[in-house]
C-alpha atoms as a PDB file:
ATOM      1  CA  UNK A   1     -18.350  -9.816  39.779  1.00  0.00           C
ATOM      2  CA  UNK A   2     -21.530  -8.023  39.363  1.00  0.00           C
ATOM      3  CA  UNK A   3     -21.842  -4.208  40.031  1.00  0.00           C
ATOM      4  CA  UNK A   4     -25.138  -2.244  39.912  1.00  0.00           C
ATOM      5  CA  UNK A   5     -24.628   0.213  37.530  1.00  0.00           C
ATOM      6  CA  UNK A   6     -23.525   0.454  34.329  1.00  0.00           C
ATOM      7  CA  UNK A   7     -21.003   3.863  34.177  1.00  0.00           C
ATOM      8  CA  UNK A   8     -20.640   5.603  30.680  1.00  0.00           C
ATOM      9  CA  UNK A   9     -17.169   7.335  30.106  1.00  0.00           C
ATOM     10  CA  UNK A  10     -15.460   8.756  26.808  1.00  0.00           C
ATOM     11  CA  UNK A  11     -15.210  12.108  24.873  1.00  0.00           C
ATOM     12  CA  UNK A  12     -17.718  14.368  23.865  1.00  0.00           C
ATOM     13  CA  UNK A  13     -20.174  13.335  21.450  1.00  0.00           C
ATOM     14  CA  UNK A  14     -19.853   9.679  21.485  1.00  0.00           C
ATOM     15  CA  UNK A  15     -23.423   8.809  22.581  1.00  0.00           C
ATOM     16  CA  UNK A  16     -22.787   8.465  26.118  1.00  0.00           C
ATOM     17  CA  UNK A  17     -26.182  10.315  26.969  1.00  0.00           C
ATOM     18  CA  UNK A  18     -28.196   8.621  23.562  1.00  0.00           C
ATOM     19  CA  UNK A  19     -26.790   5.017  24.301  1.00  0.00           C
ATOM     20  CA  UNK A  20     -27.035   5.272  27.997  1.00  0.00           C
ATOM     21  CA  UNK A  21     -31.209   6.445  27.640  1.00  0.00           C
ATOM     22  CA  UNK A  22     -31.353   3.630  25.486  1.00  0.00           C
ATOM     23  CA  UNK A  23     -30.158   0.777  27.138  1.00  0.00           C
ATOM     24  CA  UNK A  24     -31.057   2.069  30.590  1.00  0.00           C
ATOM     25  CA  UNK A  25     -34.650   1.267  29.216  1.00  0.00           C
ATOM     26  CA  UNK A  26     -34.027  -1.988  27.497  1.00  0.00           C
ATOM     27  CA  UNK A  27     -32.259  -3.321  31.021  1.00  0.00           C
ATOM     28  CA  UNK A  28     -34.775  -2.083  33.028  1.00  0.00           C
ATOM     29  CA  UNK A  29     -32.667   0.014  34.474  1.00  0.00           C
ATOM     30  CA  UNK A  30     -33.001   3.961  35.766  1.00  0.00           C
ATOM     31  CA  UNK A  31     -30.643   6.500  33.875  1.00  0.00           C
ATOM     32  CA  UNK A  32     -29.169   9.511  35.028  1.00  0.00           C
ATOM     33  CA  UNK A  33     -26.758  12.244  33.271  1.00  0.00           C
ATOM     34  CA  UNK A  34     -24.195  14.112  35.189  1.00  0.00           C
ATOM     35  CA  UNK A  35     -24.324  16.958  33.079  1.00  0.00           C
ATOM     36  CA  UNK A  36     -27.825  17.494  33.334  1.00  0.00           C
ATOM     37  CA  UNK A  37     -27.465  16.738  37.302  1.00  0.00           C
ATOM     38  CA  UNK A  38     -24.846  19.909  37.591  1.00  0.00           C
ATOM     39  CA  UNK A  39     -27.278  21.825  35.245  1.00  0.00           C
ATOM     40  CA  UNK A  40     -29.917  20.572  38.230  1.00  0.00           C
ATOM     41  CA  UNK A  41     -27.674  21.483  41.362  1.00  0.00           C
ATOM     42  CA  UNK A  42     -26.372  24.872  39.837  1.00  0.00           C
ATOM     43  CA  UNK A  43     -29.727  26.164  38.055  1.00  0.00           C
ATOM     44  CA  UNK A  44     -27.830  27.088  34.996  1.00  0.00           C
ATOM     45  CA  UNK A  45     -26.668  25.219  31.652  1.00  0.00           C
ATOM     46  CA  UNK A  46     -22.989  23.878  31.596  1.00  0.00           C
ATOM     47  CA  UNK A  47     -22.209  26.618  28.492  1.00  0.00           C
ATOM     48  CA  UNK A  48     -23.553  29.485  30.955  1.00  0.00           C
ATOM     49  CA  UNK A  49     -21.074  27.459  33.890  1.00  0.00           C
ATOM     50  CA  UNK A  50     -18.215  27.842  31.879  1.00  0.00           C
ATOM     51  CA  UNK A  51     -18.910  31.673  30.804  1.00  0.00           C
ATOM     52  CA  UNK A  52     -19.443  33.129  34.372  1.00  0.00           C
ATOM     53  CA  UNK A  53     -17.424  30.856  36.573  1.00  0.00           C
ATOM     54  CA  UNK A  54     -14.931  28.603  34.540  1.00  0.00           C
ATOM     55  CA  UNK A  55     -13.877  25.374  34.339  1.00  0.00           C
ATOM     56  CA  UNK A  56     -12.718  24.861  37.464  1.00  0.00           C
ATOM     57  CA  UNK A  57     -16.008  25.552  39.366  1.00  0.00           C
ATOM     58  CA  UNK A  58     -17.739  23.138  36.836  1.00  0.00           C
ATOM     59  CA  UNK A  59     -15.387  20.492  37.909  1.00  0.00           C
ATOM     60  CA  UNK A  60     -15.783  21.347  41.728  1.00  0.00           C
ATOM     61  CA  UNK A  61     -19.500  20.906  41.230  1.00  0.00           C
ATOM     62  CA  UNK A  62     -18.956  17.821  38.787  1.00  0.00           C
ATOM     63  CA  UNK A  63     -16.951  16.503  41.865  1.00  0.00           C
ATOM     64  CA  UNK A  64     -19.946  16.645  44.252  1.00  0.00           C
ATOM     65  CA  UNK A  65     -22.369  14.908  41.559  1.00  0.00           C
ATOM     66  CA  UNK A  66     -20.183  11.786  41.336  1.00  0.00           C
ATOM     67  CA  UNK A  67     -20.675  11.898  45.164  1.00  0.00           C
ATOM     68  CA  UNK A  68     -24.432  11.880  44.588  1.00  0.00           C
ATOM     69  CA  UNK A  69     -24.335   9.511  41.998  1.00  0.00           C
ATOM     70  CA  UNK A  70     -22.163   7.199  43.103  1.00  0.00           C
ATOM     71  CA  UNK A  71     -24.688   6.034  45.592  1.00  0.00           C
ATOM     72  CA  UNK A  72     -27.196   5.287  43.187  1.00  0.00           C
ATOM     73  CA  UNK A  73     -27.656   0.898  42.233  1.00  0.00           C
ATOM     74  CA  UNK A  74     -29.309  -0.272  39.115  1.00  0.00           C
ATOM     75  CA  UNK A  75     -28.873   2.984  37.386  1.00  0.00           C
ATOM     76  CA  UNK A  76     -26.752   3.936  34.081  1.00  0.00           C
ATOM     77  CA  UNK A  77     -24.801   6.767  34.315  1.00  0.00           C
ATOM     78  CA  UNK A  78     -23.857   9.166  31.983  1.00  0.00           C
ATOM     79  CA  UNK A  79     -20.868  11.136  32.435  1.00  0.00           C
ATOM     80  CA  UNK A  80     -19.369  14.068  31.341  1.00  0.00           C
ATOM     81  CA  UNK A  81     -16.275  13.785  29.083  1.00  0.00           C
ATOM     82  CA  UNK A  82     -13.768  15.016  31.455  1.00  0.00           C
ATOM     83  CA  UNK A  83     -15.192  13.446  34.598  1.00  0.00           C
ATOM     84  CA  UNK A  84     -12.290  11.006  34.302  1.00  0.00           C
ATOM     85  CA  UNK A  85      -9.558  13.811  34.962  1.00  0.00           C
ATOM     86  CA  UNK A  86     -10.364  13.607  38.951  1.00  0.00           C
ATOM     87  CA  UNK A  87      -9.118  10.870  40.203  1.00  0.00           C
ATOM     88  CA  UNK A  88     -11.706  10.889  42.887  1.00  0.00           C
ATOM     89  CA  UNK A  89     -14.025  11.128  40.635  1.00  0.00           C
ATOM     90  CA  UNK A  90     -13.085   7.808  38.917  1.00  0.00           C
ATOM     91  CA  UNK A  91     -13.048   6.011  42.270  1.00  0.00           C
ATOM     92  CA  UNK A  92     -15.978   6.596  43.098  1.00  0.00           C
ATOM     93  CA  UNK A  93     -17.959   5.496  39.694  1.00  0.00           C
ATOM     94  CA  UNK A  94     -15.039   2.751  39.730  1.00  0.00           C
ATOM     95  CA  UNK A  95     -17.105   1.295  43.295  1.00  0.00           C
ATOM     96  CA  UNK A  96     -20.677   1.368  41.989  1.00  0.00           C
ATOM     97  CA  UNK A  97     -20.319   0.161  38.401  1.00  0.00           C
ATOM     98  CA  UNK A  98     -19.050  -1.201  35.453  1.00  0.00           C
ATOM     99  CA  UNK A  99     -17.036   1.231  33.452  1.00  0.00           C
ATOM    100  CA  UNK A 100     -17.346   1.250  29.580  1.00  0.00           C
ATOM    101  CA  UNK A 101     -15.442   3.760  27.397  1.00  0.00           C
ATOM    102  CA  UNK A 102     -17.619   4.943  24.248  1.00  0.00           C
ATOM    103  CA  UNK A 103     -15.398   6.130  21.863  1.00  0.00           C
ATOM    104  CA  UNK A 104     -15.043   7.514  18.336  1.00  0.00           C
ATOM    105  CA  UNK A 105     -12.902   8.516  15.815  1.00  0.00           C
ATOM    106  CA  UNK A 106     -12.128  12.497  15.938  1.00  0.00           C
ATOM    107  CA  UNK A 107     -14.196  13.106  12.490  1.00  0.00           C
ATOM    108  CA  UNK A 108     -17.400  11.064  13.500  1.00  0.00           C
ATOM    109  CA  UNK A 109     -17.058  13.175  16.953  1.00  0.00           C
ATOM    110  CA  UNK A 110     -16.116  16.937  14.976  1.00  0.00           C
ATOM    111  CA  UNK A 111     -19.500  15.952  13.037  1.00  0.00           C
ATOM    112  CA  UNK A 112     -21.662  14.652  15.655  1.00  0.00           C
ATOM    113  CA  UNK A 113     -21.074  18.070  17.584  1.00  0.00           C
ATOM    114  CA  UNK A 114     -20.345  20.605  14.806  1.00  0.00           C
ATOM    115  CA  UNK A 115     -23.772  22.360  15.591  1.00  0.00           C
ATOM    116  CA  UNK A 116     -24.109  22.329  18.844  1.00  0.00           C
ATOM    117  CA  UNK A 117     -23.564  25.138  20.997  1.00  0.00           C
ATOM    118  CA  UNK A 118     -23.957  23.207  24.349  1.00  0.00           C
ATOM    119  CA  UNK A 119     -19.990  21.645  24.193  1.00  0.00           C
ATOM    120  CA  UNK A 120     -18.468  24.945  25.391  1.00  0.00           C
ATOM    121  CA  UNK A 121     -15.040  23.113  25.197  1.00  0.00           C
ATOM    122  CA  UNK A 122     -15.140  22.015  21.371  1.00  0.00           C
ATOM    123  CA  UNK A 123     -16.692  25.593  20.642  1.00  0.00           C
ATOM    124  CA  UNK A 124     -15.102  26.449  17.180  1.00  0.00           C
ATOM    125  CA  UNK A 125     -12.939  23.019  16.967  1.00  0.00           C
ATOM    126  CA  UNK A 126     -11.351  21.244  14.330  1.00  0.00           C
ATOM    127  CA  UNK A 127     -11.303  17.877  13.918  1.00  0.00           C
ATOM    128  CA  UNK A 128      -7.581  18.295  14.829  1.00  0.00           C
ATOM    129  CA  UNK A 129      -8.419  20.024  17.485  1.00  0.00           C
ATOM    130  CA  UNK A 130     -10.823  17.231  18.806  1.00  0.00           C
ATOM    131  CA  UNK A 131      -8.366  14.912  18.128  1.00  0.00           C
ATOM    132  CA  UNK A 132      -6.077  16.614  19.989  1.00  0.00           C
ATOM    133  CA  UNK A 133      -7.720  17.146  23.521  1.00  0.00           C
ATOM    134  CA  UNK A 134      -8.992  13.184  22.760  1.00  0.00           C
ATOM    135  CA  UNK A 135      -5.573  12.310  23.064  1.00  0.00           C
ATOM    136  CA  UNK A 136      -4.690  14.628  26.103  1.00  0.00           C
ATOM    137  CA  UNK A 137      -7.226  12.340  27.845  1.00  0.00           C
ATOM    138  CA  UNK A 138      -6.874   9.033  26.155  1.00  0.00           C
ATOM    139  CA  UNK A 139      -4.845   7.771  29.329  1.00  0.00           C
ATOM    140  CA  UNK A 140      -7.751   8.914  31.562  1.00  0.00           C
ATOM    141  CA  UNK A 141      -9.832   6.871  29.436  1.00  0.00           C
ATOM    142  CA  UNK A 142      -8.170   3.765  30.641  1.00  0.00           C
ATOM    143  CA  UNK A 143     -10.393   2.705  33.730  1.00  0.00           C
ATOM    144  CA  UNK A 144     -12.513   1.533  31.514  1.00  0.00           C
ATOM    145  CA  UNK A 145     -13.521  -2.023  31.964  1.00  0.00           C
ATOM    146  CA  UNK A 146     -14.619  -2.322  28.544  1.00  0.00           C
ATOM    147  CA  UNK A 147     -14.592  -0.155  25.280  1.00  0.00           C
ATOM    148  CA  UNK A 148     -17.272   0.166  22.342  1.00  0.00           C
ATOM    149  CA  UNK A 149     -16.202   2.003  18.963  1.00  0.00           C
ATOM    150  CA  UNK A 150     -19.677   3.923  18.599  1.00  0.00           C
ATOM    151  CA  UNK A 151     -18.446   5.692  15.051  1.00  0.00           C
ATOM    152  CA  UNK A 152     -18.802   2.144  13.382  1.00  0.00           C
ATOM    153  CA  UNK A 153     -22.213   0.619  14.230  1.00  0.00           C
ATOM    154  CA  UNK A 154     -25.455   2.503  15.007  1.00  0.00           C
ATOM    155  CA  UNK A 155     -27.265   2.820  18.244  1.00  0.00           C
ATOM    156  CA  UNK A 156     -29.049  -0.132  18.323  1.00  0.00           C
ATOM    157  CA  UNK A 157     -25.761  -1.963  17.122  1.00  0.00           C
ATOM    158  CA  UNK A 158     -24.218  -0.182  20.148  1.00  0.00           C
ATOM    159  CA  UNK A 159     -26.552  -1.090  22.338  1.00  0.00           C
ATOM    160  CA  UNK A 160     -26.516  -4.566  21.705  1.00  0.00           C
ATOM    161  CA  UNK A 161     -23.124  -5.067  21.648  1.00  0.00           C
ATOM    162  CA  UNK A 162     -22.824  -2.662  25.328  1.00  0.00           C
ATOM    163  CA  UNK A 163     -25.232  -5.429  26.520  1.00  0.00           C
ATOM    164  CA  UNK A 164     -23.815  -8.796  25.202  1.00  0.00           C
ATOM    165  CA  UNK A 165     -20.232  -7.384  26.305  1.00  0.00           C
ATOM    166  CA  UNK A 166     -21.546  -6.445  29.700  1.00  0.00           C
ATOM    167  CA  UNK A 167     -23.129 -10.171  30.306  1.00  0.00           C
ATOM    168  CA  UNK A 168     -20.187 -11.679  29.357  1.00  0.00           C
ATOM    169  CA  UNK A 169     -18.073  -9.501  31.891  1.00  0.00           C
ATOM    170  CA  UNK A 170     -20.568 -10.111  34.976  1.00  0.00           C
ATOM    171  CA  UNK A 171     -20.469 -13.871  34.058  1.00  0.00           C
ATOM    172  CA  UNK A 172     -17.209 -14.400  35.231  1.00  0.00           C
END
């Protein structure tokens, strides 16, 4: 069964964004980020989101960039790390694509993201803490049609093995 896009899902700071660029290019393929779409749609960054309106308005307009994005074919999308808590939100991306989980362990994660000041929901976190909300969501997670461990290879390793397990999926 072949879908059109390829749909990146998993925690924060597992590559989604860095792997998705990546092989977007190698497949010919276009790319697109959700965060950066919201950032788009609302004119402000997802930290300054969170500060003046909250999480909940972040998801509402998360909600309506699935919609957007869910129309797209031949496209990789990147998704946000908690796009998977709507369930709307995961049928839609479910329709137009392949779904593959990047995931990591909690310390490759706490020091992938340690520094940056964009991930207003592991501000300050531990790598207990990140291991933590990982596990509040690790059902979510689930939809995935596949799942890549990005803390143990690098991102051409990653890459190669997203591609290789996606041809052997659509040749079913």
């Amino acid at each position: 069964m072949k879908k059109s896009n390829i749909v990146l899902i998993g925690f924060m700071g597992t590559g989604k964004s860095v792997i998705g660029r990546k092989i977007a290019k190698e497949l010919n393929m276009d790319f697109l980020d959700t965060d950066h779409e919201i950032e788009e749609l609302v004119g402000m960054k997802i930290r300054d989101i969170f500060r003046c309106y909250g999480e909940k308005r972040f998801r509402s307009e998360e909600t309506l960039v699935i919609k957007r994005v869910s129309l797209c074919e031949n496209t990789v999308i990147s998704c946000g790390g908690g796009v998977v808590l709507s369930a709307e939100n995961v049928a839609a991306l479910r329709r137009c694509g392949l779904m593959v989980e990047l995931y990591a362990d909690a310390q490759v994660i706490f020091e992938r993201v340690k520094n940056n000041r964009n991930r207003p929901l592991l501000k300050g976190a531990s790598v207990e803490d990140i291991e933590a909300r990982y596990e509040s969501r690790r059902k979510f997670y689930e939809v995935a049609d596949i799942r890549i461990d990005t803390g143990l290879q690098n991102i051409e390793e990653t890459v190669k093995t997203l591609k290789q397990a996606v041809s052997d999926l659509e040749g079913r």
